[in-house]
Protein backbone atom coordinates (compact mmCIF):
# COMPACT_ATOMS: atom_id res chain seq x y z
CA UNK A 1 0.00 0.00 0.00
CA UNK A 2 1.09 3.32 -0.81
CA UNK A 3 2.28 6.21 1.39
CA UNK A 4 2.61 8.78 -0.24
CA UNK A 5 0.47 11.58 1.07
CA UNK A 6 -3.28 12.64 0.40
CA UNK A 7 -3.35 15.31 -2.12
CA UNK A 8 -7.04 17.42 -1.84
CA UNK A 9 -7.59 20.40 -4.32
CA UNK A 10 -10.36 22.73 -2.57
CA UNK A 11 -11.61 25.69 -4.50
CA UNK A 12 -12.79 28.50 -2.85
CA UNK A 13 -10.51 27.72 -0.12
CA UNK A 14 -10.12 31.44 0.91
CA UNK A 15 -13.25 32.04 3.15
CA UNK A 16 -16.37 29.98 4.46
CA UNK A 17 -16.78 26.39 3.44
CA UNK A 18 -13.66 25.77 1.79
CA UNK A 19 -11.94 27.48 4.50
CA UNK A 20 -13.41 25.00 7.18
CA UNK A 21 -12.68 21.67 5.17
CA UNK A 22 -9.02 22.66 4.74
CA UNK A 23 -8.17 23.20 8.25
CA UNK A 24 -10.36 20.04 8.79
CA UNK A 25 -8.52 17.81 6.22
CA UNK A 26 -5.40 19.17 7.17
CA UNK A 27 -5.67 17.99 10.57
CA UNK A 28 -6.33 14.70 8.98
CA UNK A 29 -3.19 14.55 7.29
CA UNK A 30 -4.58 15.56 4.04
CA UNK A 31 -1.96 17.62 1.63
CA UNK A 32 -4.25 20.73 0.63
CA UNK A 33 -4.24 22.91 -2.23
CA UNK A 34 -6.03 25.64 -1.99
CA UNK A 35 -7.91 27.48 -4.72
CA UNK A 36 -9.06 30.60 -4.64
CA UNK A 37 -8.99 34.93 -5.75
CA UNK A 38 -7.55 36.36 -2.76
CA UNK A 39 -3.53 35.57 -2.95
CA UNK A 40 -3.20 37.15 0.37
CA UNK A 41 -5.53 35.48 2.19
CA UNK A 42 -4.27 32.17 0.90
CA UNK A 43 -0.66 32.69 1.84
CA UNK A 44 -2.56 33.56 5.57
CA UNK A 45 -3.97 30.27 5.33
CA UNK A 46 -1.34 28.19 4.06
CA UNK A 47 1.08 29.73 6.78
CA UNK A 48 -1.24 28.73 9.40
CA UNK A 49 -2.11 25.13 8.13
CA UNK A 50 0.55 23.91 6.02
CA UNK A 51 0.04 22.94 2.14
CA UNK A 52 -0.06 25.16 -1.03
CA UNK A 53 -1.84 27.45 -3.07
CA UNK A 54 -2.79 28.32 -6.47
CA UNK A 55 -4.48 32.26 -7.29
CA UNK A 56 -7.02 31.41 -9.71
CA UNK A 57 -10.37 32.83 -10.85
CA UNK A 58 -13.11 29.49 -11.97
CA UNK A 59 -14.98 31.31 -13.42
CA UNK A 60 -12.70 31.64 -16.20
CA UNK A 61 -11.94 28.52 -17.99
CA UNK A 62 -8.41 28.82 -19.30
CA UNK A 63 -6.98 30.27 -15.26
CA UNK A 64 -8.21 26.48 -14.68
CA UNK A 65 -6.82 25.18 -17.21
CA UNK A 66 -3.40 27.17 -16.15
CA UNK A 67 -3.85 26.38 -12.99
CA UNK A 68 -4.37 22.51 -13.14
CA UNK A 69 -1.17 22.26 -15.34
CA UNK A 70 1.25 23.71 -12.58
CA UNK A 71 -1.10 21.61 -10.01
CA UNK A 72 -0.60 18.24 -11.55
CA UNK A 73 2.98 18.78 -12.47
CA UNK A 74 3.86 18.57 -9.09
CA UNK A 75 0.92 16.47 -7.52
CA UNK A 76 0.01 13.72 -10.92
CA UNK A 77 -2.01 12.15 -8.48
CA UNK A 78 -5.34 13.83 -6.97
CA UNK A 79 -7.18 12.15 -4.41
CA UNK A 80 -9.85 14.39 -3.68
CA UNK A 81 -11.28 17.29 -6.18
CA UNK A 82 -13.88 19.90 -3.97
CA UNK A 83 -15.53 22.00 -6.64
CA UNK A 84 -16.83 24.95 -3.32
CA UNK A 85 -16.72 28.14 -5.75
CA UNK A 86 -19.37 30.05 -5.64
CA UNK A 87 -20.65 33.90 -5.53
CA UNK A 88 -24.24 35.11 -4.63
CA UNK A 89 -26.86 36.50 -7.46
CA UNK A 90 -29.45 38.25 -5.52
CA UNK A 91 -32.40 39.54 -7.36
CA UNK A 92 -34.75 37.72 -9.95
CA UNK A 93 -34.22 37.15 -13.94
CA UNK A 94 -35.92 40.03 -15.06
CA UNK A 95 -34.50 42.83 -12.77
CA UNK A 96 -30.55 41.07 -11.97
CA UNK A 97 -27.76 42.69 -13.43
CA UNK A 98 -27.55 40.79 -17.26
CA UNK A 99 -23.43 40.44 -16.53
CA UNK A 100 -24.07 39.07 -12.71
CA UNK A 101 -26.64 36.55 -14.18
CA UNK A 102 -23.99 35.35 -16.77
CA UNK A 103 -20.94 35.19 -13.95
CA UNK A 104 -22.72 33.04 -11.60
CA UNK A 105 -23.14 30.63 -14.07
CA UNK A 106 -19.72 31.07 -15.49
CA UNK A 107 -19.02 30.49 -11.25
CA UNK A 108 -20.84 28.58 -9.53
CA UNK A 109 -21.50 25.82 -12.93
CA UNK A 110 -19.32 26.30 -15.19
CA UNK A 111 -16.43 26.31 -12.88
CA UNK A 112 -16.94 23.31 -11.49
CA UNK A 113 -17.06 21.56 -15.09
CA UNK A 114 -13.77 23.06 -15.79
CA UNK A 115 -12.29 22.10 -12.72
CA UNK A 116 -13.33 18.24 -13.38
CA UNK A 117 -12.25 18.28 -16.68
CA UNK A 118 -8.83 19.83 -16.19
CA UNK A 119 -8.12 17.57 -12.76
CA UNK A 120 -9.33 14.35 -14.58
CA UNK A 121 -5.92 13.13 -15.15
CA UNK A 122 -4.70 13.52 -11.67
CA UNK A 123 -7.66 11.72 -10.12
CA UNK A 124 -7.71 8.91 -12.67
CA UNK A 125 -4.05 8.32 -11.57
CA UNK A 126 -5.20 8.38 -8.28
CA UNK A 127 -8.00 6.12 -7.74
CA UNK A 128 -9.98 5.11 -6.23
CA UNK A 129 -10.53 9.07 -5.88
CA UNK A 130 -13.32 11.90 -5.15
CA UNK A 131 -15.00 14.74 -6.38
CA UNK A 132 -17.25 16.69 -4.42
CA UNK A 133 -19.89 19.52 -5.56
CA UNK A 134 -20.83 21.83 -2.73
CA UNK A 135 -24.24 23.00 -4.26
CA UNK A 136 -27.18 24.30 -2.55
CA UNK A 137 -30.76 22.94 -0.81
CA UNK A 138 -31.41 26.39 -3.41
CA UNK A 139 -30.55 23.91 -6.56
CA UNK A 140 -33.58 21.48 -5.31
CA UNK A 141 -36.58 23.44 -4.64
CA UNK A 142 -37.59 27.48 -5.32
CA UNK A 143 -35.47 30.24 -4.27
CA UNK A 144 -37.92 33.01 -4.37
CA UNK A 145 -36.33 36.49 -5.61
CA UNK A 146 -32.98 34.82 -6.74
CA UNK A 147 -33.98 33.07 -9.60
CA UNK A 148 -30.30 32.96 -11.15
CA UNK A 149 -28.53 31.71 -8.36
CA UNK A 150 -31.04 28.77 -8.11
CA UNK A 151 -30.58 27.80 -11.35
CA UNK A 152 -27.14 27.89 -10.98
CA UNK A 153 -27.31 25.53 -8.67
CA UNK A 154 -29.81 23.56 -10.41
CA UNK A 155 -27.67 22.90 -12.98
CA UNK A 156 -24.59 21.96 -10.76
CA UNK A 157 -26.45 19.79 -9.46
CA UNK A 158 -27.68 17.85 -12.77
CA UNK A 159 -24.09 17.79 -13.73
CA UNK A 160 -23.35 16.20 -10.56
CA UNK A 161 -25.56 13.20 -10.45
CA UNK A 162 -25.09 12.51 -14.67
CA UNK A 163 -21.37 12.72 -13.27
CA UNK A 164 -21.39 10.69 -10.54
CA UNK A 165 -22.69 7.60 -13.46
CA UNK A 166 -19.92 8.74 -15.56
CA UNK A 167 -17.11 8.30 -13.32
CA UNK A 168 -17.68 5.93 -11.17
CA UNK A 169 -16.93 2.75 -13.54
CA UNK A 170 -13.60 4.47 -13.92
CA UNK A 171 -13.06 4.87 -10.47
CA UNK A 172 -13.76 8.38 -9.39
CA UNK A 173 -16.79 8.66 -6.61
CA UNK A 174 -18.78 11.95 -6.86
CA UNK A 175 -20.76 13.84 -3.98
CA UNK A 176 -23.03 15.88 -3.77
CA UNK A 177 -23.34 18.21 -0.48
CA UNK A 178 -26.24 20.65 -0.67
CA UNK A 179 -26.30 23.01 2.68
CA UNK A 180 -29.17 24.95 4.46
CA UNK A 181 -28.49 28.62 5.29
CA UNK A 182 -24.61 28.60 5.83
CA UNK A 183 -23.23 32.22 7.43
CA UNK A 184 -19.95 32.85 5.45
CA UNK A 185 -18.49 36.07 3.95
CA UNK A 186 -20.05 35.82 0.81
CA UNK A 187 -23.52 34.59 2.24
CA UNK A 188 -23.71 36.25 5.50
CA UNK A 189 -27.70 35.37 6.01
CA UNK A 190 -28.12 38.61 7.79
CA UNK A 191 -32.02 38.51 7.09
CA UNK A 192 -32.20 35.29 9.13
CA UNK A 193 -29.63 35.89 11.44
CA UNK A 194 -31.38 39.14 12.85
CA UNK A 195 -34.59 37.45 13.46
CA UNK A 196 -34.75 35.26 16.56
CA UNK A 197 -37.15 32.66 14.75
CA UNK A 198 -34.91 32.15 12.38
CA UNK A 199 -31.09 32.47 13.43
CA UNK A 200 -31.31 28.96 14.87
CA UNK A 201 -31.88 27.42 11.20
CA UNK A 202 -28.16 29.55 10.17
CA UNK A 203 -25.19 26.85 10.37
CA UNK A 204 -21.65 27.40 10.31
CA UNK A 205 -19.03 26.36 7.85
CA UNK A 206 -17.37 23.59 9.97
CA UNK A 207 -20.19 21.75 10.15
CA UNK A 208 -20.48 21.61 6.06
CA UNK A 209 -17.13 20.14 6.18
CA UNK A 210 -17.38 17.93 8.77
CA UNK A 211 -20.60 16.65 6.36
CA UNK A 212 -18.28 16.94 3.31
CA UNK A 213 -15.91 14.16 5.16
CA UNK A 214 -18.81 12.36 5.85
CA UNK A 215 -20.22 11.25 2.74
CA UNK A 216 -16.30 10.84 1.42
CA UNK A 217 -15.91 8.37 3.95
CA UNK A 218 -19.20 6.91 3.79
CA UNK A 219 -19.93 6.95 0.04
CA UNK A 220 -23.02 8.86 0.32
CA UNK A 221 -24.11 10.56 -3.69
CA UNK A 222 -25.72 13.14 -2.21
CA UNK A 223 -26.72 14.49 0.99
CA UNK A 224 -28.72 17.78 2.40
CA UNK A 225 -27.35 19.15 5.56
CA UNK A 226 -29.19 19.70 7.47
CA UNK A 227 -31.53 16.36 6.81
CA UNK A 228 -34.86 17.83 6.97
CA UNK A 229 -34.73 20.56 4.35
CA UNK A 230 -34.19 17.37 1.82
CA UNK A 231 -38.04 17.86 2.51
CA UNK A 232 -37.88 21.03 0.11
CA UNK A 233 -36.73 19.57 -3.02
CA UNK A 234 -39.10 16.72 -2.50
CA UNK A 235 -41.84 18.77 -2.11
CA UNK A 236 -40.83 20.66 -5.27
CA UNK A 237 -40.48 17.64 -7.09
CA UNK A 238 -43.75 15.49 -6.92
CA UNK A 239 -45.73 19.73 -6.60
CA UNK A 240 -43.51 22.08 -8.73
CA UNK A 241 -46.87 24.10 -9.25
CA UNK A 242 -47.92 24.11 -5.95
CA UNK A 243 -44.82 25.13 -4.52
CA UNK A 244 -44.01 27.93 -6.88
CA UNK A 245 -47.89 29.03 -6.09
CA UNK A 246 -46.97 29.12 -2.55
CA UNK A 247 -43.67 31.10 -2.82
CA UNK A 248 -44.84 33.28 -4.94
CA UNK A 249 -47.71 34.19 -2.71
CA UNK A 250 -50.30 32.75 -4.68
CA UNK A 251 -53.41 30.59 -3.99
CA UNK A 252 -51.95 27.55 -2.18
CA UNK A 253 -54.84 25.68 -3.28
CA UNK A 254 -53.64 25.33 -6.68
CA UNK A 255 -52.79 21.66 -7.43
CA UNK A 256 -50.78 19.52 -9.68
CA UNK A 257 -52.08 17.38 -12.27
């Protein structure tokens, strides 16, 4: 059996989510690489924790491409691939920004297709390996007033599950981890957080990660943290009318045929 040491590439490793699961990995004896914008905040990071890092926008296919190359010439073998990018779109289709609409799909999809198809090589040399998509309980059900970032994650999340049958006769396991409310920088949920009904529903980065290791370890396809808002996308899939009714403040009456 091999020793050589656990190599995880984590994008958006700067803040939040990706953040958490590289200290938490780390600890683990994982050998991170960390993906993100902010050069300064990685080098902060990688001081603390150990590992490396790589300055690198997803949202713009050929800095992954770049950025894979120099990745994979020194680590040809990835075990674990964390596709965590992602930016906010607040506002609907017909009032967003036309050039916000188009980057969080560039983002918060496209990025993660890039970053599978330009790490492919590493984690075929390393498997068995992982991929994981950090999506969005917003990708299952109706996000009212952010249309764009829904479907974002809507489609991140189709390209995870047709992935997951892709890969995994060649080796490569694929997860799915769609959070509740999660209070980072980008997302600070200041609208729930203020109310007292609501704060309690808010969760905190470390324990998406500690659900991220989870369903590596466990071989769970995809899982909803926390477990009951799975409720919401299967509500939204056997009543997609009744549900939009209700969110948009219709008649909740209205059925599905």
């Amino acid at each position: 059996m091999s020793d050589r040491q656990r190599v995880a590439v984590i994008t958006g490793a700067s803040s939040g989510i990706g953040e958490a699961l590289t200290r938490l990995l780390s600890k683990q004896g994982w050998h991170c690489v960390l993906v993100a914008r902010r050069r300064e905040r990685l080098a902060e990071i990688v001081a603390q924790i150990g590992g490396e890092f790589e300055v690198c926008d997803v949202s713009v296919g050929e800095e992954v491409q770049a950025t894979a190359r120099r990745v994979l010439a020194r680590h040809p073998a990835i075990d674990l691939l964390v596709c965590n990018a992602g930016i906010p779109a607040r506002g609907g289709f017909l009032d967003a920004d036309l050039e916000r609409i188009e980057l969080v799909m560039r983002t918060n999809y496209l990025g993660a297709v890039w970053c599978v198809r330009a790490f492919l090589p590493g984690l075929e040399q390393a498997k068995p390996s992982h991929i994981v998509n950090v999506v969005s309980v917003a990708g299952t059900t109706v996000v009212p007033k952010s249309g764009p970032y829904s479907a974002s994650k809507h489609a991140q999340i189709a390209f995870s599950r047709a992935l997951r049958a892709e890969l995994k006769p060649r080796g490569i396991l694929v997860h799915t981890v769609n959070p509740g409310p999660v209070a980072t920088e980008g997302f600070p949920q200041r609208g729930l957080v203020r109310r007292r009904m609501t704060r309690w529903s808010v969760l905190r980065p470390e324990q998406i990660a500690e659900a991220i290791v989870r369903a590596i370890e466990n071989d769970k396809g995809e899982v909803v943290v926390p477990g009951w808002m799975r409720i919401a996308g299967i509500a939204t899939g056997l009543f997609p009318q009744t549900v939009t009714g209700i969110v948009a403040g219709g008649d909740p009456r209205e059925r599905d045929d």
